[in-house]
C-alpha atoms as a PDB file:
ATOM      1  CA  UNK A   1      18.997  95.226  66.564  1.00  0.00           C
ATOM      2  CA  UNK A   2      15.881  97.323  65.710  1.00  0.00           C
ATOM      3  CA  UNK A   3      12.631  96.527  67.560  1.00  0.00           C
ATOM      4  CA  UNK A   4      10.838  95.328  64.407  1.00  0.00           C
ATOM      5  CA  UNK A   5      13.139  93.265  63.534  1.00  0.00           C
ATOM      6  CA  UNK A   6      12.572  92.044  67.229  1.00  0.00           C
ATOM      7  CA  UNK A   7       9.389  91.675  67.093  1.00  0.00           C
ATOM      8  CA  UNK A   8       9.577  89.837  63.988  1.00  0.00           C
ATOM      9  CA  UNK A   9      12.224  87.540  65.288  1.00  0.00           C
ATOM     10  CA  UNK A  10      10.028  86.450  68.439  1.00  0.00           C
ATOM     11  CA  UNK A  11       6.299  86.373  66.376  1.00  0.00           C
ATOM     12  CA  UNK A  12       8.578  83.267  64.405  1.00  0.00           C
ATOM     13  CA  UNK A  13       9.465  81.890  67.790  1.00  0.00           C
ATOM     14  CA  UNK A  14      13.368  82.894  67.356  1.00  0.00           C
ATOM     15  CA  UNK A  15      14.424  84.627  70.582  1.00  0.00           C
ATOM     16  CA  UNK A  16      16.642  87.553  69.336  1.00  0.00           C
ATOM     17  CA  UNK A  17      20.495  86.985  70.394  1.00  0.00           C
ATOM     18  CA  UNK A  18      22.690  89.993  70.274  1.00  0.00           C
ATOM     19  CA  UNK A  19      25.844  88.110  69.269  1.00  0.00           C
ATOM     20  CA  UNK A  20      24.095  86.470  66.247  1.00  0.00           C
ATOM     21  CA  UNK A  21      25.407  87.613  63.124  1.00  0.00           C
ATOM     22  CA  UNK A  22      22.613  88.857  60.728  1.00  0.00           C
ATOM     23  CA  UNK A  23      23.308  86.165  58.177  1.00  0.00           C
ATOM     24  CA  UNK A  24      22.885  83.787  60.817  1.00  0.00           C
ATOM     25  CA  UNK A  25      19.677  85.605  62.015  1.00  0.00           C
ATOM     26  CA  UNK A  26      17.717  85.419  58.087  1.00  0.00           C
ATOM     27  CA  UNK A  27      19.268  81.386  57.976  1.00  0.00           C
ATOM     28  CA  UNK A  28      17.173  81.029  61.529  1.00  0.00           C
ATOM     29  CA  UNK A  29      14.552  82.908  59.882  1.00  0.00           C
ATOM     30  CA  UNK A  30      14.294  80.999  56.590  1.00  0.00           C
ATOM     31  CA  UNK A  31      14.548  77.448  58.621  1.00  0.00           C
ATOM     32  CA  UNK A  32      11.532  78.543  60.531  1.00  0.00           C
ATOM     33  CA  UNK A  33       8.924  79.986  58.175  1.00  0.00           C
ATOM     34  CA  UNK A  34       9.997  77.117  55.536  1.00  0.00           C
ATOM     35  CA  UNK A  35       7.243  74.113  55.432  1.00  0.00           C
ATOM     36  CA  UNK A  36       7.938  70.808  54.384  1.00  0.00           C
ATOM     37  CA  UNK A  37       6.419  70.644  51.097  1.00  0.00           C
ATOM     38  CA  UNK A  38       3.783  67.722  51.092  1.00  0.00           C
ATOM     39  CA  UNK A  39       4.600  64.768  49.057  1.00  0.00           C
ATOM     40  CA  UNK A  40       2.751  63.905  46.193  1.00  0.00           C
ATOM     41  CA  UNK A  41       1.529  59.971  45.362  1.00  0.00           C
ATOM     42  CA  UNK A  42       3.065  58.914  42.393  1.00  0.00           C
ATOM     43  CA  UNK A  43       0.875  58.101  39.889  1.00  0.00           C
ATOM     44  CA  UNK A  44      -0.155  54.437  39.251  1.00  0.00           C
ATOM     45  CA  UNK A  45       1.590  52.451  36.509  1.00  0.00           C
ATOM     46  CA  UNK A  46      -0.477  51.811  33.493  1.00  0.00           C
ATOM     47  CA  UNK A  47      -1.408  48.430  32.071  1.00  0.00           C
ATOM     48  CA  UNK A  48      -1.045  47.343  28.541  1.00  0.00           C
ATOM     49  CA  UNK A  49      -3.722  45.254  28.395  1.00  0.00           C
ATOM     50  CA  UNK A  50      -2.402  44.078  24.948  1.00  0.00           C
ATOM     51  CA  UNK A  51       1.116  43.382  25.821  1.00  0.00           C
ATOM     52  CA  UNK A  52      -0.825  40.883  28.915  1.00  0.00           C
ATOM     53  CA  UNK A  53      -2.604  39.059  26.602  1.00  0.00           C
ATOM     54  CA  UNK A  54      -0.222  38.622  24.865  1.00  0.00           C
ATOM     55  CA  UNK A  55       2.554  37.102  27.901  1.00  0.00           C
ATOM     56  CA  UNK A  56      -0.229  35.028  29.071  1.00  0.00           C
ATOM     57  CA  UNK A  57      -1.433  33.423  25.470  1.00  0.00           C
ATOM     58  CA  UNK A  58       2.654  32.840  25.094  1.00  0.00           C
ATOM     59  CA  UNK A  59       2.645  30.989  28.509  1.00  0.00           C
ATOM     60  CA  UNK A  60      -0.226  28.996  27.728  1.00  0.00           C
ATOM     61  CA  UNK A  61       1.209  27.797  24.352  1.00  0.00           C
ATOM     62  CA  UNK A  62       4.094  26.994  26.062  1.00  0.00           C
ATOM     63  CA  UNK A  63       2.480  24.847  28.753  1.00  0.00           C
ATOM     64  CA  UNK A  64       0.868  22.680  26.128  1.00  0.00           C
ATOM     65  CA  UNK A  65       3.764  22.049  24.486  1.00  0.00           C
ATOM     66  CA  UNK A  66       5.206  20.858  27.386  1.00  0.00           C
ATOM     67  CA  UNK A  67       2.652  18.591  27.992  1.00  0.00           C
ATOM     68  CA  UNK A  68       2.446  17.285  24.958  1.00  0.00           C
ATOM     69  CA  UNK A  69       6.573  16.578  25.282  1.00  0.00           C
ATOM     70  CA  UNK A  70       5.491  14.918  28.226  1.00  0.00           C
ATOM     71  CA  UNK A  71       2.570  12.965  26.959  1.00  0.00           C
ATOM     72  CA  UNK A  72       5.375  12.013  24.333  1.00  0.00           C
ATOM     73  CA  UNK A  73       8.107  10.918  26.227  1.00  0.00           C
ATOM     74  CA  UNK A  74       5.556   8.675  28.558  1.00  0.00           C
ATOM     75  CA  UNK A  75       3.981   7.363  25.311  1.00  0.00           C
ATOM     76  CA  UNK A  76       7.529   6.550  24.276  1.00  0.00           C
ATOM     77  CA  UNK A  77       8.629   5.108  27.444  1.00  0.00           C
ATOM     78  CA  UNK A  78       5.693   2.607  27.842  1.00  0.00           C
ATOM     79  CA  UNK A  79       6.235   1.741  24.156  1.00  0.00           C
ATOM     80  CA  UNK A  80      10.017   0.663  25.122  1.00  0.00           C
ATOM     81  CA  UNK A  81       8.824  -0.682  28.430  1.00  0.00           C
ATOM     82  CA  UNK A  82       6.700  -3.122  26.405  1.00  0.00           C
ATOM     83  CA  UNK A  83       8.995  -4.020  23.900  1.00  0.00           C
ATOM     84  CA  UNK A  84      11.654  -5.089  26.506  1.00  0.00           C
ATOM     85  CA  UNK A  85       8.886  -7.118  28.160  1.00  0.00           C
ATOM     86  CA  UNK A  86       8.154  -9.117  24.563  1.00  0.00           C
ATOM     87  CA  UNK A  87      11.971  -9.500  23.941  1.00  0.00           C
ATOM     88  CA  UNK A  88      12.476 -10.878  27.726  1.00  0.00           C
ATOM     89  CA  UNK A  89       9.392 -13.144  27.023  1.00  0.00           C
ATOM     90  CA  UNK A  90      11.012 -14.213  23.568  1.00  0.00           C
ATOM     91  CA  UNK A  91      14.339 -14.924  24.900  1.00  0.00           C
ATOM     92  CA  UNK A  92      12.478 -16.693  28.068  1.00  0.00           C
ATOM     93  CA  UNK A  93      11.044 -19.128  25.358  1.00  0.00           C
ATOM     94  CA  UNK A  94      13.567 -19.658  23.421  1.00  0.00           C
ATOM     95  CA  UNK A  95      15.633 -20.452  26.592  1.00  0.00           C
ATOM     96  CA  UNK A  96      13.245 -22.546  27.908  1.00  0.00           C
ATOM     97  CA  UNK A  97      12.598 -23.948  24.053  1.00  0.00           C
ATOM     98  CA  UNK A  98      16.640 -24.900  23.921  1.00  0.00           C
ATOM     99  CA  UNK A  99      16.495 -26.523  27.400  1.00  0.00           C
ATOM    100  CA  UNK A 100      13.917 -28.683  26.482  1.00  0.00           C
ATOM    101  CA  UNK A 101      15.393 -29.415  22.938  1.00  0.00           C
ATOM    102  CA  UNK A 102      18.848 -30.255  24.591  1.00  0.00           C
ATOM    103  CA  UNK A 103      16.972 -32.371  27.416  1.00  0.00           C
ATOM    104  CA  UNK A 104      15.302 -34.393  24.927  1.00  0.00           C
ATOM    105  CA  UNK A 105      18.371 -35.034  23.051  1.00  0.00           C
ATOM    106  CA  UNK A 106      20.267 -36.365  26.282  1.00  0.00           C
ATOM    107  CA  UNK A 107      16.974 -38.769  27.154  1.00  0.00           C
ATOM    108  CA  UNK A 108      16.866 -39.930  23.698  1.00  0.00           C
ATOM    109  CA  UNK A 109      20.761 -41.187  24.287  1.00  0.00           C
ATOM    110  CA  UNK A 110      19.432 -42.958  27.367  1.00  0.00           C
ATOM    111  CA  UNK A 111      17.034 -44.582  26.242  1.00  0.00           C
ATOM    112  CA  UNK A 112      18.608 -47.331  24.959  1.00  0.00           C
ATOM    113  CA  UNK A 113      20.232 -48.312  28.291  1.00  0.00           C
ATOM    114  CA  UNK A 114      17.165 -48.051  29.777  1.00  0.00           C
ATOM    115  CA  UNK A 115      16.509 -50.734  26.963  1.00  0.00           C
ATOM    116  CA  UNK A 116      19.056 -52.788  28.272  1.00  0.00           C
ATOM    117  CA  UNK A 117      17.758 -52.924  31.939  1.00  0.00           C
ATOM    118  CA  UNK A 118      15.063 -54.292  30.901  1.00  0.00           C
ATOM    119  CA  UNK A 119      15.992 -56.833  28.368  1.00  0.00           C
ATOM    120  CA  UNK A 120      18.363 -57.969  30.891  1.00  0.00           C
ATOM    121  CA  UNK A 121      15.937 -58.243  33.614  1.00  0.00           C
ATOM    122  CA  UNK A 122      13.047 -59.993  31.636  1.00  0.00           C
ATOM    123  CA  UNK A 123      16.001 -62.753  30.589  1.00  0.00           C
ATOM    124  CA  UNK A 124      17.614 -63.007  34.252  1.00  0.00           C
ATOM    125  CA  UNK A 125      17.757 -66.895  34.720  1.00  0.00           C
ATOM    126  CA  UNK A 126      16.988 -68.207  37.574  1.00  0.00           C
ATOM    127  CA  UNK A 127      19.667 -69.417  40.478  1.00  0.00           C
ATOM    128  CA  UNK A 128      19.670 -68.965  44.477  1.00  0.00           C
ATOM    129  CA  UNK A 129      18.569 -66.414  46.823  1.00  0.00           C
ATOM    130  CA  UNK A 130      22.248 -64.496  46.355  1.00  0.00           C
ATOM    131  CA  UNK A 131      21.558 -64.721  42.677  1.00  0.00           C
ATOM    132  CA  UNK A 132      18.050 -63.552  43.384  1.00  0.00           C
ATOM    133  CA  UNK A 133      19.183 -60.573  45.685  1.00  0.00           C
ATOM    134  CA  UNK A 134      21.517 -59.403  42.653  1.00  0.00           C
ATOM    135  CA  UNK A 135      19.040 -59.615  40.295  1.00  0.00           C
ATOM    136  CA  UNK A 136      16.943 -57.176  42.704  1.00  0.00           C
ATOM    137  CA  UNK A 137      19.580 -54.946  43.079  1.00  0.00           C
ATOM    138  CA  UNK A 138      20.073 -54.616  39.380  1.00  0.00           C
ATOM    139  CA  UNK A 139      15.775 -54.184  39.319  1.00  0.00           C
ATOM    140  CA  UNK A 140      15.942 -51.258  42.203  1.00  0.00           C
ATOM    141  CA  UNK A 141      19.440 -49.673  39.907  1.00  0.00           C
ATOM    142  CA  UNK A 142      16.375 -49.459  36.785  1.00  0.00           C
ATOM    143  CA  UNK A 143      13.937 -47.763  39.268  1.00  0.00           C
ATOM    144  CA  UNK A 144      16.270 -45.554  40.160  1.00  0.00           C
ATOM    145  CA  UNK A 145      17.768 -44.491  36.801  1.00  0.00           C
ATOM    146  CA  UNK A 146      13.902 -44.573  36.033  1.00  0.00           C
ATOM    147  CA  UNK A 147      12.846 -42.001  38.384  1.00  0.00           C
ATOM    148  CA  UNK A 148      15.152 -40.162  37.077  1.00  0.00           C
ATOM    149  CA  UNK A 149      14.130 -39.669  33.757  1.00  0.00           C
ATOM    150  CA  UNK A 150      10.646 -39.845  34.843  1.00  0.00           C
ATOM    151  CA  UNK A 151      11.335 -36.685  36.869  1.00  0.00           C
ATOM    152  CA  UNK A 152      12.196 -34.632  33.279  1.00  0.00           C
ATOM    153  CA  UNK A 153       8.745 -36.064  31.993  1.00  0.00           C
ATOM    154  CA  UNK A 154       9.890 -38.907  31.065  1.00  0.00           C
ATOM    155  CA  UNK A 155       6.316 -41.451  30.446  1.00  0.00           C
ATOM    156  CA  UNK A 156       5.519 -44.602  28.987  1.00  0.00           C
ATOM    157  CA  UNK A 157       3.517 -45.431  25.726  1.00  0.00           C
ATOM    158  CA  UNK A 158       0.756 -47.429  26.656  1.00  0.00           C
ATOM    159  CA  UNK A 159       0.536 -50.311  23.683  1.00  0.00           C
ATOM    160  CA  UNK A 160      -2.576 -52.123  25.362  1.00  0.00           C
ATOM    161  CA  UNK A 161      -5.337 -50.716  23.242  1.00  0.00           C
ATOM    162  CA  UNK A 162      -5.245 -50.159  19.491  1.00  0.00           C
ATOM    163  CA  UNK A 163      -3.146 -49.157  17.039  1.00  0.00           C
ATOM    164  CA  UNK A 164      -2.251 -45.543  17.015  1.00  0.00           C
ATOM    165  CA  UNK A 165      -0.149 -44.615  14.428  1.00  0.00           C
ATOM    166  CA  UNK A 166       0.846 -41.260  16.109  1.00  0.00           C
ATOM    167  CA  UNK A 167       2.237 -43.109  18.973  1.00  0.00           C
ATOM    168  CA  UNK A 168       3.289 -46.937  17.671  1.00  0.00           C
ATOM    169  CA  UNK A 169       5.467 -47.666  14.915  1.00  0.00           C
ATOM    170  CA  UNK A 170       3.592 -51.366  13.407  1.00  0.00           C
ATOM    171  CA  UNK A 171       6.631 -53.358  12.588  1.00  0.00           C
ATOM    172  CA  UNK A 172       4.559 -56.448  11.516  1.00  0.00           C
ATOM    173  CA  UNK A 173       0.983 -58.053  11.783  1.00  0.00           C
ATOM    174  CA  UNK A 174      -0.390 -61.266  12.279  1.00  0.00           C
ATOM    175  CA  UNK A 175      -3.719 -63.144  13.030  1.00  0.00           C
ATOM    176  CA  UNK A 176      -4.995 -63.667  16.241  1.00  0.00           C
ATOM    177  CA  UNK A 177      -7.576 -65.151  17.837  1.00  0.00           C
ATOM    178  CA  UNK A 178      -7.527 -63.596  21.397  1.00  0.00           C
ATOM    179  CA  UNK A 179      -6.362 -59.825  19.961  1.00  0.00           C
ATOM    180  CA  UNK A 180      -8.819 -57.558  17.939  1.00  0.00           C
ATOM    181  CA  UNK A 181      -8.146 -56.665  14.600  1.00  0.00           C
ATOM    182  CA  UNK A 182      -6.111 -53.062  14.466  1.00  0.00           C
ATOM    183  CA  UNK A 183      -5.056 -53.881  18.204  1.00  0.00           C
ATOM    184  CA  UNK A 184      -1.425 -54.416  19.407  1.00  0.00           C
ATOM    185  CA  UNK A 185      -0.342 -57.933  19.363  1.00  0.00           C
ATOM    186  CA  UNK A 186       2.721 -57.473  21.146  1.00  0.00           C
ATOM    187  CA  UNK A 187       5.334 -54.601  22.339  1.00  0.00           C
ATOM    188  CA  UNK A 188       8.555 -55.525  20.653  1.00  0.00           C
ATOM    189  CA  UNK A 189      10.248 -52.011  21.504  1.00  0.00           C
ATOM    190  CA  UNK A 190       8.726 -49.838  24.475  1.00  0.00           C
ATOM    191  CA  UNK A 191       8.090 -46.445  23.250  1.00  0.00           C
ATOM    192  CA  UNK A 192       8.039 -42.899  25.392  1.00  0.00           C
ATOM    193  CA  UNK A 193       6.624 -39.649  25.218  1.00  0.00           C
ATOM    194  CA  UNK A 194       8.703 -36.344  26.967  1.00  0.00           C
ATOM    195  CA  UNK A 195       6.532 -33.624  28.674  1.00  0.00           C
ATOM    196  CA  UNK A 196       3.971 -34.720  26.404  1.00  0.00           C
ATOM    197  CA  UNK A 197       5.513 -34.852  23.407  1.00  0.00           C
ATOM    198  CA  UNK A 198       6.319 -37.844  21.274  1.00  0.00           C
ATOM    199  CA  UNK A 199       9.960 -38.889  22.314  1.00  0.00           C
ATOM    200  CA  UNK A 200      10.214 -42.375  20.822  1.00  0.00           C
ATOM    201  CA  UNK A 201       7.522 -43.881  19.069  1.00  0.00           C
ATOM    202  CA  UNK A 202       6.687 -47.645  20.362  1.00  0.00           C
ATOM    203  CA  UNK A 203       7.558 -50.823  18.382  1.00  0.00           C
ATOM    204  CA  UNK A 204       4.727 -53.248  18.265  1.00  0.00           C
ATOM    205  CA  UNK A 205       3.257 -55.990  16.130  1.00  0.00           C
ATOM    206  CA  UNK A 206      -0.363 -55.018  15.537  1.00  0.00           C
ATOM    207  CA  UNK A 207      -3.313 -58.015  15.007  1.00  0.00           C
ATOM    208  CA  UNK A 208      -4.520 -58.522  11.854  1.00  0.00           C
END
C-alpha cells in the first residue's frame, strides 16, 4: 500500500489493513466520506377552499332535512297519538252509552214487580202478630229489591207538587176543594227517573 494512500486512509479515520482487498478498501472509503442526505419537509397539502364549501353547504342541507323528517314523523306521531285517544274516548262512551241503555231496559222490566210489592202491601189485611211478622218480611223483601235498583240510580217521582208534564202522565182530573188547581190529586201509578233521566213517567190524576 502506498503512503498516500495511507495517509488518506487514516485522515478518513480508516486504519489501513494490509489484508484488505482494494475493493474493499474504496467500499470503506465511500461508507465514510458519504453523508446522510438531510430530509426535506414535504410540502403542505393545499386546500380547495371551493370544494369545502361546498362539503359543508351539502352537510348542512342534509341536516335540515333530517330535521324536518323528524319534525315530521313527531308531528305525525302526536297526530295518531291523539286520534287513538278520541277513538278510545268514543268507544268509552259508547260502552258506557250501551251499559246504561241495556241497564235501563232490565229496570224498566222490573218495575212492574216492584209495582206489585207495593200494591200488595198497601192491600195486606189485617190478622195476628204471625200474619203481621209475614207481612214485614214481605215489606223488608221490597226494601231490599229496592235498594237494589236504587243502587243503579234508580229514584222516585215526587207527585206532591204540581203538574209537570215532563215527569207525570195526567190520566184524569177532577175538582177539589183541598188540592190546587194544576196540582196532583192523587198518584195512581208511581213513576221513576234512572240516573236522572226520565225512566217511567208517573200516573196521576191532576185537580181541576
Amino acid at each position: 500500500m502506498t503512503e498516500k494512500r495511507t495517509e488518506e486512509m487514516q485522515s478518513t479515520g480508516i486504519e489501513p489493513n494490509a489484508e484488505s482487498a482494494p475493493a474493499e478498501w474504496v467500499e470503506d472509503v465511500a461508507s465514510a466520506l458519504s453523508e446522510p442526505a438531510s430530509e426535506e419537509a414535504a410540502p403542505a397539502p393545499e386546500v380547495d377552499v371551493n370544494a369545502l364549501l361546498e362539503t359543508v353547504a351539502r352537510l348542512e342541507a342534509e341536516l335540515a332535512e333530517a330535521r324536518q323528517q323528524c319534525a315530521d314523523i313527531t308531528e305525525k306521531s302526536q297526530r295518531l297519538a291523539a286520534e287513538f285517544q278520541n277513538s278510545r274516548r268514543r268507544q268509552e262512551r259508547q260502552l258506557a252509552e250501551e251499559m246504561e241503555r241495556t241497564s235501563a231496559h232490565i229496570i224498566r222490566r222490573l218495575l212492574p214487580v216492584l209495582d206489585d210489592f207495593d200494591l200488595a202491601l198497601a192491600h195486606a189485611p189485617e190478622g195476628d202478630e204471625t200474619w203481621e211478622a209475614w207481612v214485614e218480611g214481605v215489606r223488608q223483601i221490597r226494601r231490599k229489591f229496592y235498594a237494589v235498583l236504587e243502587e243503579e240510580g234508580l229514584a222516585p217521582i215526587p207527585t206532591d207538587g204540581a203538574f209537570d208534564p215532563t215527569l207525570h202522565e195526567a190520566i184524569s182530573s177532577a175538582p177539589s176543594e183541598t188540592v190546587e188547581s194544576g196540582h196532583i190529586l192523587e198518584t195512581l201509578r208511581a213513576g221513576y227517573t234512572l240516573k236522572g233521566r226520565v225512566l217511567r213517567p208517573a200516573l196521576v190524576r191532576v185537580a181541576m
